[in-house]
Every structure is written in structure tokens, then in C-alpha cells.
PDB file of N, CA and C in Angstrom:
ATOM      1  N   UNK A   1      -2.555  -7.400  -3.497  1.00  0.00           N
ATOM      2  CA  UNK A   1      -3.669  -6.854  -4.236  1.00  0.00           C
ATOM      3  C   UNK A   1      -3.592  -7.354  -5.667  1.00  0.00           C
ATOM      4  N   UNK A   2      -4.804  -7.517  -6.469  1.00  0.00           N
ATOM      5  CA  UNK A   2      -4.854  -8.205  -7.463  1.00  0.00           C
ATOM      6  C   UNK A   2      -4.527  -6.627  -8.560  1.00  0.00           C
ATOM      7  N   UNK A   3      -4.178  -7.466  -9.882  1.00  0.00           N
ATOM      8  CA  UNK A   3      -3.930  -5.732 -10.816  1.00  0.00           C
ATOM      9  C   UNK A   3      -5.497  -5.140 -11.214  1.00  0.00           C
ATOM     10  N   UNK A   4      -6.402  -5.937 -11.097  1.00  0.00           N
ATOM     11  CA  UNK A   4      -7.524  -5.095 -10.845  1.00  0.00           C
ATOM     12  C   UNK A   4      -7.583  -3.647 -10.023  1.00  0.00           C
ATOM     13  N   UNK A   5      -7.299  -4.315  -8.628  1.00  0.00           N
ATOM     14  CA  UNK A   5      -7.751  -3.693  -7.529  1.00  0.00           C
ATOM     15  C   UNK A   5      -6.370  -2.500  -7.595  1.00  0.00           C
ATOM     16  N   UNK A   6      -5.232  -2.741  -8.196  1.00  0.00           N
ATOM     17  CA  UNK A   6      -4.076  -2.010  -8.210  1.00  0.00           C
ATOM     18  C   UNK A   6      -4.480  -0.829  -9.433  1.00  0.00           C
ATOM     19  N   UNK A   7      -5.278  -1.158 -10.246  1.00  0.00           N
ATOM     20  CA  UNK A   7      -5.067   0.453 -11.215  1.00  0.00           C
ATOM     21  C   UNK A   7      -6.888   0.487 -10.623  1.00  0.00           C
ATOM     22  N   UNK A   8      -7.535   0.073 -10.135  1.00  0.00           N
ATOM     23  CA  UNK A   8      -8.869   0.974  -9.504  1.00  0.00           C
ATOM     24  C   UNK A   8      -8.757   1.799  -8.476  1.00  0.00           C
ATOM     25  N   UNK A   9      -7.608   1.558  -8.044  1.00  0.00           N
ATOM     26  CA  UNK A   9      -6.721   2.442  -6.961  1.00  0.00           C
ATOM     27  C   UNK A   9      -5.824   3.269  -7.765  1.00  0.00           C
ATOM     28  N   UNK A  10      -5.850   3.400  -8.540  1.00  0.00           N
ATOM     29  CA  UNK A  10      -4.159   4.296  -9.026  1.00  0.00           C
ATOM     30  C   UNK A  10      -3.080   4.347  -8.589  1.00  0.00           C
ATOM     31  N   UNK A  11      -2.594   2.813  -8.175  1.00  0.00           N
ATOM     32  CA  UNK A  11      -1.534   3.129  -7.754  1.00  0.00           C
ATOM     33  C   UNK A  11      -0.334   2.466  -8.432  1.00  0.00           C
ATOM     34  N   UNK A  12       0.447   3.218  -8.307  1.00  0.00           N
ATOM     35  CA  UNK A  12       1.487   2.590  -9.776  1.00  0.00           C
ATOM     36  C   UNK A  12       2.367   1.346  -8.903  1.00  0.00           C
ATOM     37  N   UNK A  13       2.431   0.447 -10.107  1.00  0.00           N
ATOM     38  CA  UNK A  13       3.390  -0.709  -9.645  1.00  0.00           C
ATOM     39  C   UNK A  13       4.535  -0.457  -8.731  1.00  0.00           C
ATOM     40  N   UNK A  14       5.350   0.362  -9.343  1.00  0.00           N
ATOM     41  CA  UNK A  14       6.417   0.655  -8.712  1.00  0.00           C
ATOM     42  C   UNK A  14       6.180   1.230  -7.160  1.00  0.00           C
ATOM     43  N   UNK A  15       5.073   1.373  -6.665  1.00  0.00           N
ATOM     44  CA  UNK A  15       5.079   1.845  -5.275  1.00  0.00           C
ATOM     45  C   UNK A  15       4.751   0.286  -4.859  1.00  0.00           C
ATOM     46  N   UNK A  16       4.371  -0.462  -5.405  1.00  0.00           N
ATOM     47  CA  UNK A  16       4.446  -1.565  -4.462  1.00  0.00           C
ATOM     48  C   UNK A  16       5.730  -1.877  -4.760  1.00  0.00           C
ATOM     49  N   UNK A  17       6.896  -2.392  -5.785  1.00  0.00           N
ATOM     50  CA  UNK A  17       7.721  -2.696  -5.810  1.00  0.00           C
ATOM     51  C   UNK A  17       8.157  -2.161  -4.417  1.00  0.00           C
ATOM     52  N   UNK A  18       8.360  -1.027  -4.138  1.00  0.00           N
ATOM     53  CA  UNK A  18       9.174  -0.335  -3.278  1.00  0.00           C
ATOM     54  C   UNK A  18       8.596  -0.457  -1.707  1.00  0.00           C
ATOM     55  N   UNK A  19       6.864  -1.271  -1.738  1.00  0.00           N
ATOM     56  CA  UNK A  19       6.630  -1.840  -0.526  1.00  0.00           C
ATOM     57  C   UNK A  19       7.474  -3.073  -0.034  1.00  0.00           C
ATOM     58  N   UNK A  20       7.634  -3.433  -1.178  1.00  0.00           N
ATOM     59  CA  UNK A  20       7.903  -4.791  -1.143  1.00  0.00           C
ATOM     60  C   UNK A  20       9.658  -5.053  -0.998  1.00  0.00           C
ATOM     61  N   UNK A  21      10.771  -3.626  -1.057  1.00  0.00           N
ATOM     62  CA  UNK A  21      11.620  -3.794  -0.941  1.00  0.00           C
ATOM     63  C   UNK A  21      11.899  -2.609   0.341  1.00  0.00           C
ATOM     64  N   UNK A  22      10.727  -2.681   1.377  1.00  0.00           N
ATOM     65  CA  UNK A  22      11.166  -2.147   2.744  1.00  0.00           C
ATOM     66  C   UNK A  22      11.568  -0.598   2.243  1.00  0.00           C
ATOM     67  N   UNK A  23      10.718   0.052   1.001  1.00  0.00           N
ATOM     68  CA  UNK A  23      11.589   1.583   0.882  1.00  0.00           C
ATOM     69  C   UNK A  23      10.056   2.470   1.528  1.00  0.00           C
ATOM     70  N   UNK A  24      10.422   3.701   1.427  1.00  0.00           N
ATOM     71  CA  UNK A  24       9.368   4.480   2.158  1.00  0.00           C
ATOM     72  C   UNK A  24       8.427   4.594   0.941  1.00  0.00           C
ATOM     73  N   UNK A  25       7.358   5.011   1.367  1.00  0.00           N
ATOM     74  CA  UNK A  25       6.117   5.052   0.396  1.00  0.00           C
ATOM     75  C   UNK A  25       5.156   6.544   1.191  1.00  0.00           C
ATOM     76  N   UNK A  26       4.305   7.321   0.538  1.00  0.00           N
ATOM     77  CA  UNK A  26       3.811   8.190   1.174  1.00  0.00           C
ATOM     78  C   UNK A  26       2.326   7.147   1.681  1.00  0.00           C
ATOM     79  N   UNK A  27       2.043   8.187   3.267  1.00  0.00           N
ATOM     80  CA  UNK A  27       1.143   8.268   3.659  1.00  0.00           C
ATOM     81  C   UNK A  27      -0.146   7.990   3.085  1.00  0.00           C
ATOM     82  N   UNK A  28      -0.331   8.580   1.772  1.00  0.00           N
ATOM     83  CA  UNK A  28      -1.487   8.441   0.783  1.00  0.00           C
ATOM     84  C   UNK A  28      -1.714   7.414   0.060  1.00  0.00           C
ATOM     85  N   UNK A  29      -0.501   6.324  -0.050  1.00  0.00           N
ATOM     86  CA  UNK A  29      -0.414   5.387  -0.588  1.00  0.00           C
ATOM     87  C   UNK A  29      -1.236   4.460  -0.002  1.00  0.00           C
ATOM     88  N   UNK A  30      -0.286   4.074   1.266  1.00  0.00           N
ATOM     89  CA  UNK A  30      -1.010   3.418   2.300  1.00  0.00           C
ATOM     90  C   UNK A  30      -2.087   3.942   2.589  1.00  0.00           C
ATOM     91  N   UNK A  31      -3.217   5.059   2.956  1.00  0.00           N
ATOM     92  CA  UNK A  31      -4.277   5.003   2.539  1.00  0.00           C
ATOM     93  C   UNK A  31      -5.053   4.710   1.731  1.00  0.00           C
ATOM     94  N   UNK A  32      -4.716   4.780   0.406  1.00  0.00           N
ATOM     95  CA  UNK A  32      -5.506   4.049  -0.318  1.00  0.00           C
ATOM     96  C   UNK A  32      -5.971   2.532  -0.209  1.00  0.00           C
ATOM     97  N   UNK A  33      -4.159   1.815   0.058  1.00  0.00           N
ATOM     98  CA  UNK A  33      -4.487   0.661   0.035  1.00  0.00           C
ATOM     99  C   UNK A  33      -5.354   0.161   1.511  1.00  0.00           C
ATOM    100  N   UNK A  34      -5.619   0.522   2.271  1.00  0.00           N
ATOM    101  CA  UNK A  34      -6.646   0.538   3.204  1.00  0.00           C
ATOM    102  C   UNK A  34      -7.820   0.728   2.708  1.00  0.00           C
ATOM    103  N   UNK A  35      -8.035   1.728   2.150  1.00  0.00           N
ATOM    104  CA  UNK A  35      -8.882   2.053   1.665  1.00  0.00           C
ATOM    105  C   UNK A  35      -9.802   1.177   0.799  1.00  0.00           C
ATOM    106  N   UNK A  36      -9.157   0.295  -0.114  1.00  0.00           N
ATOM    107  CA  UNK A  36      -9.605  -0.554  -1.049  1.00  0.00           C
ATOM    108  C   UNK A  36      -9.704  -2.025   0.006  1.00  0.00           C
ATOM    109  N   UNK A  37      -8.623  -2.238   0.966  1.00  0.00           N
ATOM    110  CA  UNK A  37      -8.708  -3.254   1.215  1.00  0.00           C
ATOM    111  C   UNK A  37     -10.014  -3.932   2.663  1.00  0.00           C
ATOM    112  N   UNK A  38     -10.136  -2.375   3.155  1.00  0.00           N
ATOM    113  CA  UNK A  38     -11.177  -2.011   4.351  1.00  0.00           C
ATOM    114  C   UNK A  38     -10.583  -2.467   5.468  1.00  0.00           C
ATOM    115  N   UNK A  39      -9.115  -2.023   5.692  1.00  0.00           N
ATOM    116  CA  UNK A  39      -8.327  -1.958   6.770  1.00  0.00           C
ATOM    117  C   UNK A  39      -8.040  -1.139   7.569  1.00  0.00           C
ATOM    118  N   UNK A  40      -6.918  -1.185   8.451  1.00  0.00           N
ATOM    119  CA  UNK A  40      -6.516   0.131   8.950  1.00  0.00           C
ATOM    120  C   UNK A  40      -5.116  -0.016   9.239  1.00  0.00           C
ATOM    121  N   UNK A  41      -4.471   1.139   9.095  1.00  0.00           N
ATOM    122  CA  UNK A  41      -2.879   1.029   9.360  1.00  0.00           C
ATOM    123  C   UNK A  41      -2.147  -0.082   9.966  1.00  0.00           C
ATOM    124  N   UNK A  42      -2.316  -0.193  10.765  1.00  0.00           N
ATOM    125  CA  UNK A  42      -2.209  -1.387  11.789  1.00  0.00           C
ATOM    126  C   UNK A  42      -2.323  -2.714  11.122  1.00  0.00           C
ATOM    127  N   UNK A  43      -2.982  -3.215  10.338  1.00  0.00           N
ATOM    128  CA  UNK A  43      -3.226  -4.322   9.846  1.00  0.00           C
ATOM    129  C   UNK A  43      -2.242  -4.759   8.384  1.00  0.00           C
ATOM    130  N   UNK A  44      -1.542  -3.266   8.072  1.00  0.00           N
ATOM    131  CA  UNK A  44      -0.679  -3.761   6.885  1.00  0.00           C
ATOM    132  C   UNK A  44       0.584  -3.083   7.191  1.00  0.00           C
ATOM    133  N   UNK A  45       1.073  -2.068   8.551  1.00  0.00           N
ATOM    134  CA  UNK A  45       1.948  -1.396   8.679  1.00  0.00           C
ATOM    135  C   UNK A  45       2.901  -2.180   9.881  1.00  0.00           C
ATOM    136  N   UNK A  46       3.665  -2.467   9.860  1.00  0.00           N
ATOM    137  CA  UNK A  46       4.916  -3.081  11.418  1.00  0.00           C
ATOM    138  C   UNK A  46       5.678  -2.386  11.802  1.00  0.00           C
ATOM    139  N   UNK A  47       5.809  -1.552  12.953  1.00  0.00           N
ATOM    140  CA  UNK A  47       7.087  -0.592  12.986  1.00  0.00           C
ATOM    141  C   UNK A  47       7.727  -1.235  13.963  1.00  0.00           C
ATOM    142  N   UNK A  48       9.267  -1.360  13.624  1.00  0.00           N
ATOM    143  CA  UNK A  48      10.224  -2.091  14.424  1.00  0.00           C
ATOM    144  C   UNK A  48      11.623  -1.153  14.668  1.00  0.00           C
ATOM    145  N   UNK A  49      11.794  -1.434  15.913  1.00  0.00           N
ATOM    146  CA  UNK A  49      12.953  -0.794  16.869  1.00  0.00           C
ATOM    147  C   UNK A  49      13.990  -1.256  15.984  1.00  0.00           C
TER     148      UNK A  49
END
């Protein structure tokens, strides 16, 4: 996401940092970023065994 689209979302840097280093993030987060991006879970989430 561009830093546009990152503070029209409110979402603070550091929650992507922490996407980006495999840590947990809330539920609401990842909604948003769906939200902005016109996705759905599935398209930005991988759950692995």
C-alpha cells in the first residue's frame, strides 16, 4: 500500500512492520486493508500447517 492509502486508512506503520515480520495483527487491521484494497481475506491472508 502506498503512504497515501496507509494514513487514509489509519493504519499505523508499525502494524505493517509487524505484517511484514510474520507477527499477529488484529482482525480489524486486516479489514481495513481489504477494505481499501477491495479484497477479501483470502487474497492477502495464507494459513500454513
Amino acid at each position: 500500500m502506498t503512504t497515501y492509502r496507509t494514513i487514509k486508512t489509519k493504519i499505523a506503520p508499525s502494524k505493517f512492520t509487524k505484517l511484514n515480520n510474520d507477527q499477529q495483527v488484529s482482525l480489524d487491521i486486516l479489514a481495513r486493508i481489504c477494505l481499501e484494497l477491495n479484497c477479501v481475506f483470502d487474497d492477502i491472508v495464507e494459513i500454513e500447517k
